[in-house]
Structure formats: C-alpha cells, structure tokens
C-alpha atoms as a PDB file:
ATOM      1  CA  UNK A   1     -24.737  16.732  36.975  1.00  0.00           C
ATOM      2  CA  UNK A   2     -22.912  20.227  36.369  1.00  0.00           C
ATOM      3  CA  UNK A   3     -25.062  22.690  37.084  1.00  0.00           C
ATOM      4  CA  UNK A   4     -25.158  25.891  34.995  1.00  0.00           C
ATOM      5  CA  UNK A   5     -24.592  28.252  38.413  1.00  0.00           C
ATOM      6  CA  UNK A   6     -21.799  25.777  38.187  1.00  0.00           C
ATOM      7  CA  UNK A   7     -20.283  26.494  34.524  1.00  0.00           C
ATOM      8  CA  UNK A   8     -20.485  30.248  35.075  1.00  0.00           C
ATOM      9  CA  UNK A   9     -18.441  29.289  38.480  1.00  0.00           C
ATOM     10  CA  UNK A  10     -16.091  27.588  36.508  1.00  0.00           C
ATOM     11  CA  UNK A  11     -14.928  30.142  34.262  1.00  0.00           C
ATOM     12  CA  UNK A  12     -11.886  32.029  35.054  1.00  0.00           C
ATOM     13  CA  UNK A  13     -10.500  35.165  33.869  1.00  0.00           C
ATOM     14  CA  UNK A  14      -6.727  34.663  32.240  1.00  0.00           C
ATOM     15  CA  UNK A  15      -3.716  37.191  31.982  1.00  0.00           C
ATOM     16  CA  UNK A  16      -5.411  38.982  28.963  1.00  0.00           C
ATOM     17  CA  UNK A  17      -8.037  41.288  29.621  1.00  0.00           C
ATOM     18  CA  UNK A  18     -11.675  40.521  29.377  1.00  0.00           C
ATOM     19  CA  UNK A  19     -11.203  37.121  28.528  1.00  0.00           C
ATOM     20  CA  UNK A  20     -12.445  33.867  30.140  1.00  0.00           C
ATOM     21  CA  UNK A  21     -11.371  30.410  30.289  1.00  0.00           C
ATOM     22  CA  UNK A  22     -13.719  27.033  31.330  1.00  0.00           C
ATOM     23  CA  UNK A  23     -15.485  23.808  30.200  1.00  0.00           C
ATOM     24  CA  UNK A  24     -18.819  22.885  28.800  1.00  0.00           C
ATOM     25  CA  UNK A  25     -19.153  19.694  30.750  1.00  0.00           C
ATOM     26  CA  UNK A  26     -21.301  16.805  28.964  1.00  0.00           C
ATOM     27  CA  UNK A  27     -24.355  17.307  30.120  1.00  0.00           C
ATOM     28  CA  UNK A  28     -24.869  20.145  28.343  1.00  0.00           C
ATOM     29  CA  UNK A  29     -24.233  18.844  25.401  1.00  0.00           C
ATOM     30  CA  UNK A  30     -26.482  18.827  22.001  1.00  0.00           C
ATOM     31  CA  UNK A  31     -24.898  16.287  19.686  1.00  0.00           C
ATOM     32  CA  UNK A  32     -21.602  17.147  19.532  1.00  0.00           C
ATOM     33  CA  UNK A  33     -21.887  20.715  20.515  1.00  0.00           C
ATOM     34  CA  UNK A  34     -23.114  22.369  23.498  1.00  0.00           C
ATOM     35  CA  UNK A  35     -26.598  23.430  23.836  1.00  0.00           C
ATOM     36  CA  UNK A  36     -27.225  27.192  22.194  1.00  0.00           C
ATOM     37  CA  UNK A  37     -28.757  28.698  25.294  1.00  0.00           C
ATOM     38  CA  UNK A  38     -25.859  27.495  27.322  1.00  0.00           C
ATOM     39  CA  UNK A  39     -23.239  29.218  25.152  1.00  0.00           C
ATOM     40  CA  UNK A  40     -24.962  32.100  24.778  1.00  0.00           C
ATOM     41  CA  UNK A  41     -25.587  32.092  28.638  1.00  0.00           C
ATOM     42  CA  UNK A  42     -21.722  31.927  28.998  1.00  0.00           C
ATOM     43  CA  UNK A  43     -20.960  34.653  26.906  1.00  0.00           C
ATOM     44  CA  UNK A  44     -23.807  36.855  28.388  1.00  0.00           C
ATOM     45  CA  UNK A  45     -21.937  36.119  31.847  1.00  0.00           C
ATOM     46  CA  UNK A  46     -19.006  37.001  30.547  1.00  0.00           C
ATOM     47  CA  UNK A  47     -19.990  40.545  28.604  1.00  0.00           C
ATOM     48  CA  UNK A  48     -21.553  41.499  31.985  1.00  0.00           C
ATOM     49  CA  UNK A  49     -18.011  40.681  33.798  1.00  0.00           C
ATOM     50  CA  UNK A  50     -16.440  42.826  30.998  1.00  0.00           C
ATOM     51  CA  UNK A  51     -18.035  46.427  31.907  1.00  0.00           C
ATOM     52  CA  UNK A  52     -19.281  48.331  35.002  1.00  0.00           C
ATOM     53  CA  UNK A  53     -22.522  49.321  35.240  1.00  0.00           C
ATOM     54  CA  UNK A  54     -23.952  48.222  31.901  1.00  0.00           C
ATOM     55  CA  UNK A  55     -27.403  49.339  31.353  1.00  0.00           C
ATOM     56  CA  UNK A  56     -30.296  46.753  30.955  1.00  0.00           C
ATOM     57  CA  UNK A  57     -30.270  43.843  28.392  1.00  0.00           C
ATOM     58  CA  UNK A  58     -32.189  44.772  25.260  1.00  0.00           C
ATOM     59  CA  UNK A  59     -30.787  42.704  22.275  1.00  0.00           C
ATOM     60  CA  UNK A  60     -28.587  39.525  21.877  1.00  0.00           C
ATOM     61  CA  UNK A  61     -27.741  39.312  18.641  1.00  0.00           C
ATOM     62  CA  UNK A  62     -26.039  35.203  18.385  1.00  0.00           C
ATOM     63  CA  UNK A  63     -24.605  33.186  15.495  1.00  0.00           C
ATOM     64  CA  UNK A  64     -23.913  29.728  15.793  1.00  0.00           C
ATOM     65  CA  UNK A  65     -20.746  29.349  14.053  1.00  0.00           C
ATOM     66  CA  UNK A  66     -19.003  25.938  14.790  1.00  0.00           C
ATOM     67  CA  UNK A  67     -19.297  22.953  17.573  1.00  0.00           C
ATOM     68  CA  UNK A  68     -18.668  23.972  21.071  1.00  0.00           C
ATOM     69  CA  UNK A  69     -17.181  21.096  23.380  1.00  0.00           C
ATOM     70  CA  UNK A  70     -14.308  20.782  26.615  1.00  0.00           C
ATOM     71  CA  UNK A  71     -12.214  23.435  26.879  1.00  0.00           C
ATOM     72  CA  UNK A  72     -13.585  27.016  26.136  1.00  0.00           C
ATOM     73  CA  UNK A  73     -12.161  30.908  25.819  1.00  0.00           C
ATOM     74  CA  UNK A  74     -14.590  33.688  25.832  1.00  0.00           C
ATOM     75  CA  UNK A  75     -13.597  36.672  24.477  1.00  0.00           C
ATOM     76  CA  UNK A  76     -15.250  39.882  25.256  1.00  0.00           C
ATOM     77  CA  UNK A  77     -14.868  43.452  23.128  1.00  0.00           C
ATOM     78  CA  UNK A  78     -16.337  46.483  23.863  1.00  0.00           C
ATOM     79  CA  UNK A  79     -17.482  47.674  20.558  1.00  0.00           C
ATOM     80  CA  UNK A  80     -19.061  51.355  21.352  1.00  0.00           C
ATOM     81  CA  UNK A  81     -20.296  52.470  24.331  1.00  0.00           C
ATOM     82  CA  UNK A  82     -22.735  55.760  24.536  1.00  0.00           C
ATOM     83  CA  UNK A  83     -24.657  57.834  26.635  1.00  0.00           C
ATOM     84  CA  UNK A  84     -27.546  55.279  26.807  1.00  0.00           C
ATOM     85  CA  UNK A  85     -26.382  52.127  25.115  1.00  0.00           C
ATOM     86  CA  UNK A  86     -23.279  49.636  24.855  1.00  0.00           C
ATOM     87  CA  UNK A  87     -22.585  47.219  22.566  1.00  0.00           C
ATOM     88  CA  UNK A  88     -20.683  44.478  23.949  1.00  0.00           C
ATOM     89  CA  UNK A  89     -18.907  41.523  21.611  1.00  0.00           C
ATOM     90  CA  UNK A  90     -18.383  38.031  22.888  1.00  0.00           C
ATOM     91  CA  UNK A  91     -16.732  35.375  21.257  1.00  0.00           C
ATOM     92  CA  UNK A  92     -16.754  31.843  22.338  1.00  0.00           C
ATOM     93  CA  UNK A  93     -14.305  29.073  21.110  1.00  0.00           C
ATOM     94  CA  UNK A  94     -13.113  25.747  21.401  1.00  0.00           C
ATOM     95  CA  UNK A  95     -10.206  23.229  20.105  1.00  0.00           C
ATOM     96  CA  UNK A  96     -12.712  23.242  16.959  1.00  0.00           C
ATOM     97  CA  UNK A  97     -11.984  27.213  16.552  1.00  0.00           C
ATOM     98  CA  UNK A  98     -14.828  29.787  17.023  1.00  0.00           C
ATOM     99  CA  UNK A  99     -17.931  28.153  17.723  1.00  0.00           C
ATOM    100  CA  UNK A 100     -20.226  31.494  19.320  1.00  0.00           C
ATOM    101  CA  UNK A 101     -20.297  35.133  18.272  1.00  0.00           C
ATOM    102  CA  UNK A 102     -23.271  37.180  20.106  1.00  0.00           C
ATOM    103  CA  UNK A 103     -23.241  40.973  19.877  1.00  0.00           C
ATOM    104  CA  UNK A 104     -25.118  42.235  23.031  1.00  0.00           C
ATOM    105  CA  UNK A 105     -26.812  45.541  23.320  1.00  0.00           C
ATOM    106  CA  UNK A 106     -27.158  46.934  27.064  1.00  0.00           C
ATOM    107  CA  UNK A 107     -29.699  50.096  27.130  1.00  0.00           C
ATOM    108  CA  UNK A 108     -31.235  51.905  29.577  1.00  0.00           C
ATOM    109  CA  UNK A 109     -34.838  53.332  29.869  1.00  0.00           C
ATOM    110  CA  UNK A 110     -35.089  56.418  28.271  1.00  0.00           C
ATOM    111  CA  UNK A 111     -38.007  59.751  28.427  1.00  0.00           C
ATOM    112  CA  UNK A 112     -40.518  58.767  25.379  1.00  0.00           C
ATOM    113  CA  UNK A 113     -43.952  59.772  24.136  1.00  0.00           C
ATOM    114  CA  UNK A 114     -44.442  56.228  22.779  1.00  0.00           C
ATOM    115  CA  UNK A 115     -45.885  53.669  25.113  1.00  0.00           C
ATOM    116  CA  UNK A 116     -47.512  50.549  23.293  1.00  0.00           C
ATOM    117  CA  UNK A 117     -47.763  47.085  23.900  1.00  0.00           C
ATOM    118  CA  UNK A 118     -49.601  44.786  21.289  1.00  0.00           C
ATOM    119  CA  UNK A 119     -48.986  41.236  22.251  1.00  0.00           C
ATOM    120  CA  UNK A 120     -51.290  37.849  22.605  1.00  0.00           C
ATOM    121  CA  UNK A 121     -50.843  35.301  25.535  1.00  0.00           C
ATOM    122  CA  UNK A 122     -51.117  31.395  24.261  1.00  0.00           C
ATOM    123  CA  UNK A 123     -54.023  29.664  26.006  1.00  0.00           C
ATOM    124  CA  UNK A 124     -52.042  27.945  28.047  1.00  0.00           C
ATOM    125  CA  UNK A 125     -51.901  27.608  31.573  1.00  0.00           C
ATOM    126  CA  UNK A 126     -48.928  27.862  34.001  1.00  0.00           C
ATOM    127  CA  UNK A 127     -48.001  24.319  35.494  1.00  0.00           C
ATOM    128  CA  UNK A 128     -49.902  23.726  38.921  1.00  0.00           C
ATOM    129  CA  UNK A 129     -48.443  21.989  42.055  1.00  0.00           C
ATOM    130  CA  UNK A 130     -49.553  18.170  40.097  1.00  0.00           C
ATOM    131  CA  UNK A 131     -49.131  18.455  36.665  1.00  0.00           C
ATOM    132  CA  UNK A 132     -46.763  16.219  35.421  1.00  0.00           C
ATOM    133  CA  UNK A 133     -44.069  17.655  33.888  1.00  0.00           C
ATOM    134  CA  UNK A 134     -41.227  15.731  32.144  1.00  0.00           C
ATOM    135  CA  UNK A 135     -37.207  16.149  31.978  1.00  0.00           C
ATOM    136  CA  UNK A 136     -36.637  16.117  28.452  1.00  0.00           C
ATOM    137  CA  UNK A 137     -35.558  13.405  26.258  1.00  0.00           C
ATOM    138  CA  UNK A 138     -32.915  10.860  27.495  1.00  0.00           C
ATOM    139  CA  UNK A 139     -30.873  10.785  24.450  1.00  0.00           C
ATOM    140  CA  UNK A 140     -30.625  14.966  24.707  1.00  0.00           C
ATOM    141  CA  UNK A 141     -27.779  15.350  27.195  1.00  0.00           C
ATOM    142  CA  UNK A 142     -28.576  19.254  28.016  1.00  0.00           C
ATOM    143  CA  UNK A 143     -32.499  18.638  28.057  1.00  0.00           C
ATOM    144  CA  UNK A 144     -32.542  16.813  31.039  1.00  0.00           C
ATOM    145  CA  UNK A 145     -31.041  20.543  33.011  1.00  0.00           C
ATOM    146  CA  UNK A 146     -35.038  21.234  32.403  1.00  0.00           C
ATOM    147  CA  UNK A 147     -38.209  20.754  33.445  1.00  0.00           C
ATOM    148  CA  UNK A 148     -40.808  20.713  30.497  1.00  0.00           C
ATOM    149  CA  UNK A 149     -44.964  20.781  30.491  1.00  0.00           C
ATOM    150  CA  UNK A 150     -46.295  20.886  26.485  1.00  0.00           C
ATOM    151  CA  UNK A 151     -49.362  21.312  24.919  1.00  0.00           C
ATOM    152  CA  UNK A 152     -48.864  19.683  21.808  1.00  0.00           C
ATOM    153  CA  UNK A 153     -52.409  18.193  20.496  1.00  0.00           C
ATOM    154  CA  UNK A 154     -54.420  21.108  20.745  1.00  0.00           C
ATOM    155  CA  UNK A 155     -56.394  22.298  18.009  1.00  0.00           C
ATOM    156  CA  UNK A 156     -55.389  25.567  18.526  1.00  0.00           C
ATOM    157  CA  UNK A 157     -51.855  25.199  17.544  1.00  0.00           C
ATOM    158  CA  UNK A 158     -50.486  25.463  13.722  1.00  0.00           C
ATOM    159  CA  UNK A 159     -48.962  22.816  11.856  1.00  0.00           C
ATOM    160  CA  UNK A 160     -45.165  24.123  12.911  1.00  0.00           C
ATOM    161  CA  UNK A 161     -45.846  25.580  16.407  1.00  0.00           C
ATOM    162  CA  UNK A 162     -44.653  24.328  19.801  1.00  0.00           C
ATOM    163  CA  UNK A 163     -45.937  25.562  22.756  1.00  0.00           C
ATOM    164  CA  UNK A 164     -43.930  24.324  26.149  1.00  0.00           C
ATOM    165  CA  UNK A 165     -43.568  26.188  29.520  1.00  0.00           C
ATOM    166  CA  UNK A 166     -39.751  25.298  30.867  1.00  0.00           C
ATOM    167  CA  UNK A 167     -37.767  25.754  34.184  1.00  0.00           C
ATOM    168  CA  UNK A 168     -34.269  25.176  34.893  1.00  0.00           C
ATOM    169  CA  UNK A 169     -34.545  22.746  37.670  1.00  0.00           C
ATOM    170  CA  UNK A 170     -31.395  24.372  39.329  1.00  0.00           C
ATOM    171  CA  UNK A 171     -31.264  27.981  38.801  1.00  0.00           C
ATOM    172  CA  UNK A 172     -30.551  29.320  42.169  1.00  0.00           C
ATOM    173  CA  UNK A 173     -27.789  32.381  42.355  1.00  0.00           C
ATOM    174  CA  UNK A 174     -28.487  32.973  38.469  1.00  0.00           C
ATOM    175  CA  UNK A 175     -28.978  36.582  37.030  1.00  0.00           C
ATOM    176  CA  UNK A 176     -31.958  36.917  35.583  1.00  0.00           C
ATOM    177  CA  UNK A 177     -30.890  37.879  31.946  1.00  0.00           C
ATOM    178  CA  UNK A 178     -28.613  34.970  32.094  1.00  0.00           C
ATOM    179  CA  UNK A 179     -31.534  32.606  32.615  1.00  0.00           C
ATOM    180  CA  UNK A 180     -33.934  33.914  30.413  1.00  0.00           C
ATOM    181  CA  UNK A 181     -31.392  33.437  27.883  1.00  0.00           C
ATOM    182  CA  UNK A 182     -30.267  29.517  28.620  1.00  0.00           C
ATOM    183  CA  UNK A 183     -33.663  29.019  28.092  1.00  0.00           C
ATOM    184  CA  UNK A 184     -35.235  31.024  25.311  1.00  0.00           C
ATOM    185  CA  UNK A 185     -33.091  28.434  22.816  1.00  0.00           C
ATOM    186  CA  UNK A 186     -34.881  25.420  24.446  1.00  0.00           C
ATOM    187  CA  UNK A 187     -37.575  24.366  22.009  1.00  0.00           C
ATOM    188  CA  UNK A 188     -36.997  22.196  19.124  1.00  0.00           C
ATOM    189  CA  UNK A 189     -37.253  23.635  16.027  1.00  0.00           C
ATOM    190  CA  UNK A 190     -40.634  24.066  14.761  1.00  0.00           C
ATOM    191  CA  UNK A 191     -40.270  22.852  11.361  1.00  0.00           C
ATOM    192  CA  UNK A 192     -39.630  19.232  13.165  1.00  0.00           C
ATOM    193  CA  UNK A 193     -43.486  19.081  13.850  1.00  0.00           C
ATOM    194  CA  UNK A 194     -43.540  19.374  10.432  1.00  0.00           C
ATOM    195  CA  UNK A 195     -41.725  15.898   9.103  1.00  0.00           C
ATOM    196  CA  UNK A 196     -42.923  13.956  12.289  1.00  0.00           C
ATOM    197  CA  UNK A 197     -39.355  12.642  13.411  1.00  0.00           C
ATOM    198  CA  UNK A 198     -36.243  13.472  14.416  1.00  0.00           C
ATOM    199  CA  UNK A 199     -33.338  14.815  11.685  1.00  0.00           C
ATOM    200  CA  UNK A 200     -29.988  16.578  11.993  1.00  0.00           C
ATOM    201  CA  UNK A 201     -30.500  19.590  12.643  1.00  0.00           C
ATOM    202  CA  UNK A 202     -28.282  23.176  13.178  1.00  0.00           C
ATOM    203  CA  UNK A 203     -29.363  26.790  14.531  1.00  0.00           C
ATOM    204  CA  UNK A 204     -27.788  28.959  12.111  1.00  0.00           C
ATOM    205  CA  UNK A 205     -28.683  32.292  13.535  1.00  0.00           C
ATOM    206  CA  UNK A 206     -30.907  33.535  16.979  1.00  0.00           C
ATOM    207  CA  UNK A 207     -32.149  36.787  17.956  1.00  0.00           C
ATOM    208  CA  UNK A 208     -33.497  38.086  21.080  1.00  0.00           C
ATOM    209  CA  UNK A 209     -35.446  41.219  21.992  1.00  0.00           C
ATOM    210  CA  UNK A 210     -36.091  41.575  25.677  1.00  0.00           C
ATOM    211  CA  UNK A 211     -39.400  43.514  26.618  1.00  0.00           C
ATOM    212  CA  UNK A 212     -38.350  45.244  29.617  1.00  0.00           C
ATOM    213  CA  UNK A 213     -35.437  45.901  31.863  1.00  0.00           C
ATOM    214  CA  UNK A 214     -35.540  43.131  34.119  1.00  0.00           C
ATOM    215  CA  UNK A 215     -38.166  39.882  33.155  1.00  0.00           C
ATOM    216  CA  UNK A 216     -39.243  37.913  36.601  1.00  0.00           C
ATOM    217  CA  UNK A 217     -41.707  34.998  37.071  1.00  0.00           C
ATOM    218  CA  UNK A 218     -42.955  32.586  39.483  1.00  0.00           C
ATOM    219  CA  UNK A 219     -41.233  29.556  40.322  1.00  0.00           C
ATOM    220  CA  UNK A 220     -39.393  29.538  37.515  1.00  0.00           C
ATOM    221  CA  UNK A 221     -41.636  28.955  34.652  1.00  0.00           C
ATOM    222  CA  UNK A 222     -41.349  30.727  31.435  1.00  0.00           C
ATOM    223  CA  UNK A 223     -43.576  29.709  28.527  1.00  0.00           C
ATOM    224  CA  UNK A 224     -42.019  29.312  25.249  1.00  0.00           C
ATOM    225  CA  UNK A 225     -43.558  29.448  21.960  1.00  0.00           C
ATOM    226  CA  UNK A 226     -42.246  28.334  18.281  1.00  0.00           C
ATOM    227  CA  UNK A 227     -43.814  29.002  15.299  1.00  0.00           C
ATOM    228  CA  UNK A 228     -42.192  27.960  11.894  1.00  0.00           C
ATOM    229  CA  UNK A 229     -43.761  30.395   8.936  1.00  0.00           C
ATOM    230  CA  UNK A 230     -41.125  29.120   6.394  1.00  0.00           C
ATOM    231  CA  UNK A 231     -39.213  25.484   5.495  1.00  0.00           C
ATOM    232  CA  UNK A 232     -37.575  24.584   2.428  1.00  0.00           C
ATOM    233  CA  UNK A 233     -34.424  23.781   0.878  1.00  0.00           C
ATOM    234  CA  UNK A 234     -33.366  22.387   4.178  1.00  0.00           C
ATOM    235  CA  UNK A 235     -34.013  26.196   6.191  1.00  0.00           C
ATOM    236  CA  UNK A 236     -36.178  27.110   8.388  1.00  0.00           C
ATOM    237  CA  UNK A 237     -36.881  30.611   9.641  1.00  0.00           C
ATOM    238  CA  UNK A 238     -39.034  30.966  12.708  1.00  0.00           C
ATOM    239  CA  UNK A 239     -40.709  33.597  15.438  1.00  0.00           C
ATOM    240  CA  UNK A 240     -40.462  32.907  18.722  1.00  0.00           C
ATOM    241  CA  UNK A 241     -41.639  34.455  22.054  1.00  0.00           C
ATOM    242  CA  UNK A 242     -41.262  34.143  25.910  1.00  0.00           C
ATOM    243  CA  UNK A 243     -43.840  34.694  28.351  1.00  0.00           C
ATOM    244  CA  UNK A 244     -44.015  34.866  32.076  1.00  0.00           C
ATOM    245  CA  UNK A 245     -45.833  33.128  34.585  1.00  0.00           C
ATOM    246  CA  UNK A 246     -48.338  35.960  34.698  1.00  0.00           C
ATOM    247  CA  UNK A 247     -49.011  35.671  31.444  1.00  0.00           C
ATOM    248  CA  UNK A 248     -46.941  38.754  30.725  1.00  0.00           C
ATOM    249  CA  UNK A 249     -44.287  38.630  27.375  1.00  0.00           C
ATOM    250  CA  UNK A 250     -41.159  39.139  27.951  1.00  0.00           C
ATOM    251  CA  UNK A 251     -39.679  38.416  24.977  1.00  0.00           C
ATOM    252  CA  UNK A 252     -39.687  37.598  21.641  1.00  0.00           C
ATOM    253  CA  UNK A 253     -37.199  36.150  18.880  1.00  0.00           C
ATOM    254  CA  UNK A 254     -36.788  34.961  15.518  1.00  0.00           C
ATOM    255  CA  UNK A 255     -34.158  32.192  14.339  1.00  0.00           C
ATOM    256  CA  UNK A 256     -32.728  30.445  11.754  1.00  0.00           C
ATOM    257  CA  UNK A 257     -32.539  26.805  11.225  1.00  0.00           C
ATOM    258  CA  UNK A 258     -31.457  24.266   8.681  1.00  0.00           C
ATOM    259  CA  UNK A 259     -32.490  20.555   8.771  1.00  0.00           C
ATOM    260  CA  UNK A 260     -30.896  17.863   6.894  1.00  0.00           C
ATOM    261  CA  UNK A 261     -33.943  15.829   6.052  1.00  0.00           C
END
C-alpha cells in the first residue's frame, strides 16, 4: 500500500518552473477519481515547494473539477504576495484534463485588539488504548489509508450529522497542514444519513479555514464533524469542523455536494 509520505515522495519537479509531476496510485482512489483530501494534500505540498518562507496556512479554497487518476502535473502560480499574506494557485491534472484547482492563502499572525473564540466541542471522546476502531469500508480504496472510531446512534446527533474521529495510520514525516488537510475531506457526505444507502455521489466545492498557525494533536486523532443543513435537487451544502485530541477546534469548513439519488 502507497503511503501518502510516499505520493508526496513521488512527485518530481520538471524543466518548467513550479510544476510537479507523479501518480495517484490505486489505493487512493474514490471511484474513479482520487480521494479529495489526497489531491488537495498534493497540491498543498506542492504550493509550499513553490515559495520560501510562506506564512502560516489560513484558507484552502478547492474545487473539484474533473476525475483525478495515474499520471498527474501540479501546477503552482503565485497569484499576489503581500506584506502579510500570499495567495498561492495550484492546479492539478490528469490524462482526463484539470481535475483540482485550490487557491491557498498563507498569513501570518498579525497585532489585533480582537481576540474571540466561540466554538462547541461534540460529546465525544478521543479513542482510548481498546476501543475498536475500524479501517474503512473495503469497497473504498482510499478509506482503508485510515483509521476510523464513529458515534453514529446517539441521540444527540441530527438527522444529517456524522461525527467520526480519524487517523492516518501512516503519517510519519508529514507536515502538519498537509495532514490536516488529507483528512478534513474524509467523512461521507452528510446528506447520505439522510437516504440510508449508498448513491453516486461528487464534492463540487470544499473550503477550509484553519484556526491557528500550526494545529497538533495526540496520536494522531482528529475528530471530524458533518452536518448537512440543506439537500435537494440532488445538492447538498454542508458545515463541517475539525477538532483536536484536546478537544480544541482547529478547523472548520463548509462544502458542496451533489448526489445522484
């Protein structure tokens, strides 16, 4: 199994600038494209290759344009860079054309009278030492790169809400940005609680805030949470948030989905 230490490993820069060449192996696959946290994980490598010094992650801003499979070429634009932020394009494609455009925006920490923090933790406890945790489903190629705990039948949760703490069961050498990202996209969509079964599905549109300059946890856990507030006419738009094993958030995010069922 290719590891995703091991994708970033495998890219390699070409004769033109600030772009990257590799392969999204088949275990990272979801359906026929490759998982959304693993191509935006790519091109988040890659931006950070691009440019010297860049400030802290703030934003990823990532549309899901077309299937990404095989052979891949990131390429990376530097779209304005300032005295305390840079936005950084990358593009991802494959033999299918342009399957990935995320616009990242690198910021760093800056004087302000403003300090406020207004966020709720789930009730939901980070895995212990014998909980048994699960590696995805079979038939999902990229899912089984994970270890998974949910809380799924407790009355606490809404009628389109997942609620799942998730590892990377190799993650060793990683940045951290670059794994909080290849696994913020890891939940289902929420709206699938909804129907009770699996349909096709397609992320349309994802995007990330990060709460902090540099997110850390214990032993690799982050808790994700999905919460579907609209479905119908096949989209779905949903909020989403990360927390850390401290019970600490992170992140949050909001998506778009449609369903074809």
């Amino acid at each position: 199994m290719t590891t995703l230490q091991q994708v970033l490993g495998g890219l390699e820069p070409s004769d033109e600038a600030n772009v990257w060449r590799g392969t999204i192996p088949d275990n990272w696959l979801q359906g026929r494209t490759a998982y959304g946290g693993l191509s935006a994980a790519v091109a988040l490598h890659c931006a950070l290759q691009s440019q010297d010094d860049l400030p802290p992650l703030r934003s990823a801003q990532v549309s899901f344009i077309g299937p990404l499979s095989g052979p891949i070429t990131v390429s990376v634009h530097l779209l304005r860079r300032g005295k305390n932020a840079a936005f950084v394009q990358a593009d991802v494609a494959s033999e299918a054309g342009l399957g990935l455009r995320c616009t990242f925006v690198f910021m760093r920490a800056i004087e302000s009278a403003v300090d406020h923090r207004a966020t709720e933790t789930p009730d939901f406890a980070c895995p212990a030492p014998g909980d048994r945790t699960f590696n995805g489903n079979p038939n999902v190629a990229f899912s089984q790169n994970f270890e998974f705990l949910d809380q799924r039948d407790a009355t606490a949760l809404r009628p389109a809400e997942w609620l799942r703490w998730t590892r990377l069961v190799e993650r060793d050498g990683l940045d951290p940005m670059v794994e909080l990202i290849a696994i913020g996209d890891c939940l289902p969509p929420a709206a699938l609680r909804l129907l009770g079964r699996n349909v096709p599905l397609s992320s349309m549109t994802w995007m990330l805030n990060v709460l902090g300059p540099a997110p850390t946890t214990r032993d690799g856990w982050w808790l994700l949470r999905a919460n579907a507030d609209y479905a119908r006419a096949g989209s779905s738009s949903q909020q989403m948030g990360i927390w850390n094993a401290d019970g600490e958030m992170v992140a949050e995010q909001m998506q778009s989905v449609a369903l074809f069922g």
